[in-house]
Protein backbone atom coordinates (compact mmCIF):
# COMPACT_ATOMS: atom_id res chain seq x y z
CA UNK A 1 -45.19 -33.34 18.34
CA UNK A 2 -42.91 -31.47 20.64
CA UNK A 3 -44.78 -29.11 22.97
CA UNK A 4 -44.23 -25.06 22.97
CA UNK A 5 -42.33 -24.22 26.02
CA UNK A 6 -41.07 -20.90 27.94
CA UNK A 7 -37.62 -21.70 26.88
CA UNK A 8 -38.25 -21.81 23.42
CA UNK A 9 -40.18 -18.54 23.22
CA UNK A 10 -37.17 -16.87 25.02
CA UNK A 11 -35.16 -18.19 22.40
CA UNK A 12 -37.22 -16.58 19.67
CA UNK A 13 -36.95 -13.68 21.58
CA UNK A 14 -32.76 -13.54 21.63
CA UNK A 15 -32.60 -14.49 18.04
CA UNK A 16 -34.81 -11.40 17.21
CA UNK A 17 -33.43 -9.17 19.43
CA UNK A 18 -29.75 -10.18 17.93
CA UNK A 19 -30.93 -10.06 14.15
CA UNK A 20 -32.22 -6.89 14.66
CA UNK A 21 -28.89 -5.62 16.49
CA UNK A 22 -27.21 -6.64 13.25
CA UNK A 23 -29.49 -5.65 10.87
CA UNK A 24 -30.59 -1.82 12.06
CA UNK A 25 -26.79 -0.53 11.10
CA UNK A 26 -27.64 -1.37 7.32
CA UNK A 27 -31.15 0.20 7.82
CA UNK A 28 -29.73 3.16 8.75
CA UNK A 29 -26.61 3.58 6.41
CA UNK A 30 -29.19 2.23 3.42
CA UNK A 31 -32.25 5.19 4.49
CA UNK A 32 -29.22 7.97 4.66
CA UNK A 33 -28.10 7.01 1.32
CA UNK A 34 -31.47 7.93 -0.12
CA UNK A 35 -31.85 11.13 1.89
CA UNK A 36 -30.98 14.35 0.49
CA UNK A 37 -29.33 16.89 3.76
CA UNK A 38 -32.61 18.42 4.70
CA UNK A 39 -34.22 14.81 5.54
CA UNK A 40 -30.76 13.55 7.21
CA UNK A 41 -30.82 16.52 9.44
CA UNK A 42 -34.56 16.54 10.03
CA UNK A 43 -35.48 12.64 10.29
CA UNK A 44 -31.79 10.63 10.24
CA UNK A 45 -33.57 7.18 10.57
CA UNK A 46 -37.33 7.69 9.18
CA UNK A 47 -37.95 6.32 6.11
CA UNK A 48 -36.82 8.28 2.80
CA UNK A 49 -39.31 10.56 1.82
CA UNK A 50 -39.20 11.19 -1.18
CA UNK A 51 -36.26 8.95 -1.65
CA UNK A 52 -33.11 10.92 -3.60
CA UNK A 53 -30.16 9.54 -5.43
CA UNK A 54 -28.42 12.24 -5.07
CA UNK A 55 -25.90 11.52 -3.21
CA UNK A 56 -24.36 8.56 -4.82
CA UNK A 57 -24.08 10.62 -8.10
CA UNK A 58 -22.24 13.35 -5.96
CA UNK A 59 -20.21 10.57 -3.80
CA UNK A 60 -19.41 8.92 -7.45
CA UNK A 61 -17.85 12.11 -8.52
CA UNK A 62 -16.40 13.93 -5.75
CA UNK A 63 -14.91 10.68 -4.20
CA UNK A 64 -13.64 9.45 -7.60
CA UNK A 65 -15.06 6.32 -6.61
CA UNK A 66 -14.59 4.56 -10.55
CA UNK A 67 -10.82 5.05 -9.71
CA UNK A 68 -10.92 4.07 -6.17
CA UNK A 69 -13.31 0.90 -7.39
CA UNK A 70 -10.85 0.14 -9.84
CA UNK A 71 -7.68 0.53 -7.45
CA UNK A 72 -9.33 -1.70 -4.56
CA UNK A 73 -10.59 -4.38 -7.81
CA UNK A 74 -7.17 -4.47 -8.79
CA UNK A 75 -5.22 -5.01 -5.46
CA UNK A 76 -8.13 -7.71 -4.39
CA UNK A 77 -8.23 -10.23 -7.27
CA UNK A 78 -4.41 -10.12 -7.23
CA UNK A 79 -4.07 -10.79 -3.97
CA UNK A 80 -6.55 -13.39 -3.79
CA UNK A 81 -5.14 -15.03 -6.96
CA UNK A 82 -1.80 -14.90 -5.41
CA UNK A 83 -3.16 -16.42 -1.90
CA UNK A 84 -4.84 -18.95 -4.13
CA UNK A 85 -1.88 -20.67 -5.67
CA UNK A 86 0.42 -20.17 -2.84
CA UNK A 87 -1.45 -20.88 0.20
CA UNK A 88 -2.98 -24.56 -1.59
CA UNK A 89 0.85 -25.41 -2.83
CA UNK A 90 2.29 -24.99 0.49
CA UNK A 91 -0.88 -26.86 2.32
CA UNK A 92 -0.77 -29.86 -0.20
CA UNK A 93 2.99 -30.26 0.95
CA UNK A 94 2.17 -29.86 4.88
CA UNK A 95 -0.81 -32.20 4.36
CA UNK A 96 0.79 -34.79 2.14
CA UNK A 97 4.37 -34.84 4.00
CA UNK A 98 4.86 -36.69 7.65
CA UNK A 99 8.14 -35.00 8.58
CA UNK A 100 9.38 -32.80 11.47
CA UNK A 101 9.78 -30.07 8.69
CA UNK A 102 6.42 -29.79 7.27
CA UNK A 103 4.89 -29.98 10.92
CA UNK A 104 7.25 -27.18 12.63
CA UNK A 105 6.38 -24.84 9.27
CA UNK A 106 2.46 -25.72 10.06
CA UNK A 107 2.99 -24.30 13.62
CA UNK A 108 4.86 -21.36 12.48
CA UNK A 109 1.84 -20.64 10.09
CA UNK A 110 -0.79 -21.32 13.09
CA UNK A 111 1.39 -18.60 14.90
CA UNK A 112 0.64 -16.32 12.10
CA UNK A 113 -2.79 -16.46 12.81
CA UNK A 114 -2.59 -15.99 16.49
CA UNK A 115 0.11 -12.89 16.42
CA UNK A 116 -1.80 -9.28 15.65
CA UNK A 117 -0.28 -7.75 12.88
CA UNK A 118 0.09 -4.43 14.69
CA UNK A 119 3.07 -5.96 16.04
CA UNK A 120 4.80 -5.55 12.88
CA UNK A 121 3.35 -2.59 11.70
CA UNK A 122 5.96 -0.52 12.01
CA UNK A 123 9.17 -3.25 10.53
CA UNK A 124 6.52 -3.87 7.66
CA UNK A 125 6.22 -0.50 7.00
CA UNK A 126 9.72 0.26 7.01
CA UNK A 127 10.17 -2.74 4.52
CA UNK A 128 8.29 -2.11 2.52
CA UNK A 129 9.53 1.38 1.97
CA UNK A 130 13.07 0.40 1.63
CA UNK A 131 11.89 -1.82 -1.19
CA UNK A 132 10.53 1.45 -2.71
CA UNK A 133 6.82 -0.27 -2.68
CA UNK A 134 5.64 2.24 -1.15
CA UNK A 135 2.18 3.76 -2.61
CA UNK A 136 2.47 0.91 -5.37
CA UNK A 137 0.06 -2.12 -6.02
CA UNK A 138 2.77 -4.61 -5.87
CA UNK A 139 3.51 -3.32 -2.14
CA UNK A 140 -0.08 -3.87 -1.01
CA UNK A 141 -0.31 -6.94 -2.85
CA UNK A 142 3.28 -8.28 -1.01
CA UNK A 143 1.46 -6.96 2.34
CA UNK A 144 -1.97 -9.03 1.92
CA UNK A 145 -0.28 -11.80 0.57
CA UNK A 146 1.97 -12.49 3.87
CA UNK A 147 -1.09 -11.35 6.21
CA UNK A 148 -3.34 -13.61 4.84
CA UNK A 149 -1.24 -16.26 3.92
CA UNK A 150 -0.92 -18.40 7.78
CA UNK A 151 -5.24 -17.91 7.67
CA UNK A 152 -5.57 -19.09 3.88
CA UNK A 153 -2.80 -22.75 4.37
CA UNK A 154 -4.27 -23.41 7.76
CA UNK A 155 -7.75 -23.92 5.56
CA UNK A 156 -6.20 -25.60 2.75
CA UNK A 157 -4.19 -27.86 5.00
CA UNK A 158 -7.53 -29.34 6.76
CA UNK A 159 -9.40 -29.56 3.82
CA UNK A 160 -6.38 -31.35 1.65
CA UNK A 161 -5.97 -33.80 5.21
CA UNK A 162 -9.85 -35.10 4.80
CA UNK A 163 -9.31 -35.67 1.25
CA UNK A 164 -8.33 -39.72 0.92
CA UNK A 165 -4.33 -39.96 0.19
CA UNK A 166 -5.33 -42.77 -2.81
CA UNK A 167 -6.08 -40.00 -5.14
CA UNK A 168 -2.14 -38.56 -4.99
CA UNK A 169 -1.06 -42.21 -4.76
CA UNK A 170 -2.96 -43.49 -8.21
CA UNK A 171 -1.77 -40.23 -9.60
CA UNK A 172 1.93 -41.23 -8.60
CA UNK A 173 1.76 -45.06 -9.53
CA UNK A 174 0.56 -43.81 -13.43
CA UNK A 175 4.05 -41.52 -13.72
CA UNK A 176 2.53 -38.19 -12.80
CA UNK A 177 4.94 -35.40 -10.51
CA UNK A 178 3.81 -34.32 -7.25
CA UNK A 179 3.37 -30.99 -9.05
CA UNK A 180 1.21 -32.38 -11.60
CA UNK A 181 -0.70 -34.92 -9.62
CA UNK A 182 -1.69 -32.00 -7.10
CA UNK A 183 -3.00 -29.77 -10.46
CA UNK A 184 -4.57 -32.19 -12.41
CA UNK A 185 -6.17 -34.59 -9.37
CA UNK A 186 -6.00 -32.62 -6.02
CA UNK A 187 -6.84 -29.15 -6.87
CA UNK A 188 -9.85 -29.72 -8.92
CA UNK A 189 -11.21 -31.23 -5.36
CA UNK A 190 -10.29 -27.99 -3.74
CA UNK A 191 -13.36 -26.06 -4.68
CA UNK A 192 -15.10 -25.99 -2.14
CA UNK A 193 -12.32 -24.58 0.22
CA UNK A 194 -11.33 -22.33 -2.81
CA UNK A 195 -14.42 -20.77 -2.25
CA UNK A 196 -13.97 -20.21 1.14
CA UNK A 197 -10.85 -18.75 0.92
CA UNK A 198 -10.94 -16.51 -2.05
CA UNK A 199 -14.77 -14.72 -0.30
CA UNK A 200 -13.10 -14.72 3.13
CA UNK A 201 -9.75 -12.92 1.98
CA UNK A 202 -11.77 -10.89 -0.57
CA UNK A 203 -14.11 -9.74 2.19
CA UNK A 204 -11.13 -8.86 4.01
CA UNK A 205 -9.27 -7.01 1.75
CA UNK A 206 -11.97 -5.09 0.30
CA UNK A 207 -12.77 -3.42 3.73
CA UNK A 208 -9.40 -2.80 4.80
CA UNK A 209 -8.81 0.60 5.48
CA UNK A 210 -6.23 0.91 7.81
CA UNK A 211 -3.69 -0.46 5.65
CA UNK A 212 -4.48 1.41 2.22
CA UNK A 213 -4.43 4.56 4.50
CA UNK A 214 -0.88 4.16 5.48
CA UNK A 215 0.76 2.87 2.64
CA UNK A 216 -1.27 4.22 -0.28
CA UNK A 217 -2.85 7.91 1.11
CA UNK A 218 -1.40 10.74 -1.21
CA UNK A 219 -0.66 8.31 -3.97
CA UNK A 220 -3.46 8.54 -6.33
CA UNK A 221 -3.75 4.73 -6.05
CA UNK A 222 -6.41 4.95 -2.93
CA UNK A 223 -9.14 2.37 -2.06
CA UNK A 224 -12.66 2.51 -1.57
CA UNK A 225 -12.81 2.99 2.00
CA UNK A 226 -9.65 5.81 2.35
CA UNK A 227 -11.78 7.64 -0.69
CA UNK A 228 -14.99 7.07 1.55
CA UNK A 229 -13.47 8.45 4.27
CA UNK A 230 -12.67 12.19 2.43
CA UNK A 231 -15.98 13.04 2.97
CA UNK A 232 -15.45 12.72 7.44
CA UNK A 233 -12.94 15.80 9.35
CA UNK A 234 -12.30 17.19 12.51
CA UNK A 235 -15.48 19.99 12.23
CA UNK A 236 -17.96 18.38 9.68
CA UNK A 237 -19.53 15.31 8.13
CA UNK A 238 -21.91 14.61 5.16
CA UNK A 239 -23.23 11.21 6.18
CA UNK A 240 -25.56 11.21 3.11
CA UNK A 241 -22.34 11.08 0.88
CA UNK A 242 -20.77 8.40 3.94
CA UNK A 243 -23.46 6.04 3.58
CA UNK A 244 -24.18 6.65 -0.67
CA UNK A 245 -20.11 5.81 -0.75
CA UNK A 246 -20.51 3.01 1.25
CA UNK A 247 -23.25 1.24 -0.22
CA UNK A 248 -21.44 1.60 -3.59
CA UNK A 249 -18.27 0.06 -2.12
CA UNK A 250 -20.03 -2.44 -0.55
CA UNK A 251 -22.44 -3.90 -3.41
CA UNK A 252 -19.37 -5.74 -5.62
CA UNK A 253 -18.08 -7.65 -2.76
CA UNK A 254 -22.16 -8.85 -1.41
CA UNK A 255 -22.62 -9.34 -5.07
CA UNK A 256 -19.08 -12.10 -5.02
CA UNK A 257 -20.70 -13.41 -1.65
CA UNK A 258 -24.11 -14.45 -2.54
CA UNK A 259 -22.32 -15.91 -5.33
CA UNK A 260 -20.00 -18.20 -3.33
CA UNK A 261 -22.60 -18.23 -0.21
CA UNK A 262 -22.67 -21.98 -0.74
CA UNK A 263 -19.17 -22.86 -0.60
CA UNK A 264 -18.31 -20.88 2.27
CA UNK A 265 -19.75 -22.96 5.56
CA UNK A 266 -19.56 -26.33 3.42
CA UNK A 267 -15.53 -26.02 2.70
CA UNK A 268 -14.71 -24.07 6.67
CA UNK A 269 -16.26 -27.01 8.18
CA UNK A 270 -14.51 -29.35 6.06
CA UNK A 271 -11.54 -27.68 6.69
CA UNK A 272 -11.67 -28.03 10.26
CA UNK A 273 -12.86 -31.14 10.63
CA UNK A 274 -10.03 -32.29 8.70
């Protein structure tokens, strides 16, 4: 039996000390969403008592946060969907082909992930308005789609590489098309990884704000956050309605995560160690 020692207690310590870093910002946006104004302003991080609902019927409505839920549903799964298929077609041709062509496209997608997208912020923009996207779905859609796309075949790719190349061969002996062989034999492997990538890019797009803000604000089409943030100016701020808005927005996408919780470490390890 391995003996107690100082070191080990100081770890105990740091792990604490960091869980509770991370976990006090939920305590406190949870407790303000059950606090009506006179409790926020009185006691913002005691305990809610008595606890009110209040404010999540009053974010609901004021916020029109079934549209907004809607709007940010709708932009999500597409986008995902779209990532999906694209990102594990491309990465079954950089995995499967040995040429100078499929490597030099694998580094440009690798520079994807490295460059900051606020570099193009401005030509994207400017695209996408000259393609009259502008305050549509399909716009955001065509803007998450090439954001996320380097992050999404970079995963695939790995994953695809550990897989054993006799599976695509058999396929190919018995007559099947590369197409075929990669939807009927390859793809089914993919779950794991699939997982991955559709809570990772899910997460992502869910809590964008940034983005919505500048391409959809005025457009009726808004998502949750850019709603969320109506209730925040210059001179005042309900937090009660913040934090009620937030935890609404934020229970769909926890709900898809503790549903996929298993897939996500399991297919980003295989995916790099591939």
């Amino acid at each position: 039996m391995r003996k107690y020692k100082p070191r080990t207690f100081v770890l105990e310590v740091v792990m604490v000390a960091v869980a509770i870093a991370f976990l006090f910002p939920v305590y406190a946006l949870v407790t303000l969403a059950f606090k009506d104004p006179g409790q926020i302003a009185n006691k913002p991080l005691s305990l809610p008592d008595p606890p009110s609902v209040g404010s999540f019927g009053e974010a609901w409505q004021s916020a029109s946060l079934g549209s907004a839920l809607l709007n940010s549903t709708l932009i999500t799964v597409s986008s995902v969907l779209v990532l999906i298929v694209l990102g594990s077609l491309a990465a079954y041709f950089l995995a499967r082909t040995a040429t100078r062509l499929s490597y030099t496209l694998y580094i440009l997608f690798l520079v994807g992930i490295i460059l900051p997208f606020q570099l193009g912020m401005i030509p994207l923009y400017q695209m996408v308005n000259d393609l009259g996207l502008l305050g549509t779905y399909q716009g955001m859609i065509l803007f998450y789609t090439g954001i996320q796309l380097p992050f999404t075949v970079f995963l695939y790719t790995g994953f695809i590489r550990s897989l054993p190349a006799d599976y695509t061969n058999a396929a190919l002996i018995d007559g099947a098309s590369h197409l075929q062989a990669f939807a009927h034999v390859i793809f089914p492997l993919l779950r794991p990884i699939t997982g991955t990538v559709l809570i990772l890019n899910a997460v992502h797009i869910w809590n964008d704000f940034f983005t919505p803000l500048l391409y959809l604000g005025g457009s009726g089409r808004e998502t949750v956050p850019v709603r969320v943030f109506a209730f925040v100016n210059e001179y005042t701020s309900n937090y009660g309605l913040v934090a009620a808005g937030l935890v609404l927005a934020a229970l769909p996408i926890l709900l898809l995560f503790l549903v996929l919780q298993r897939y996500v470490i399991r297919g980003f390890a295989s995916g790099l160690k591939g």
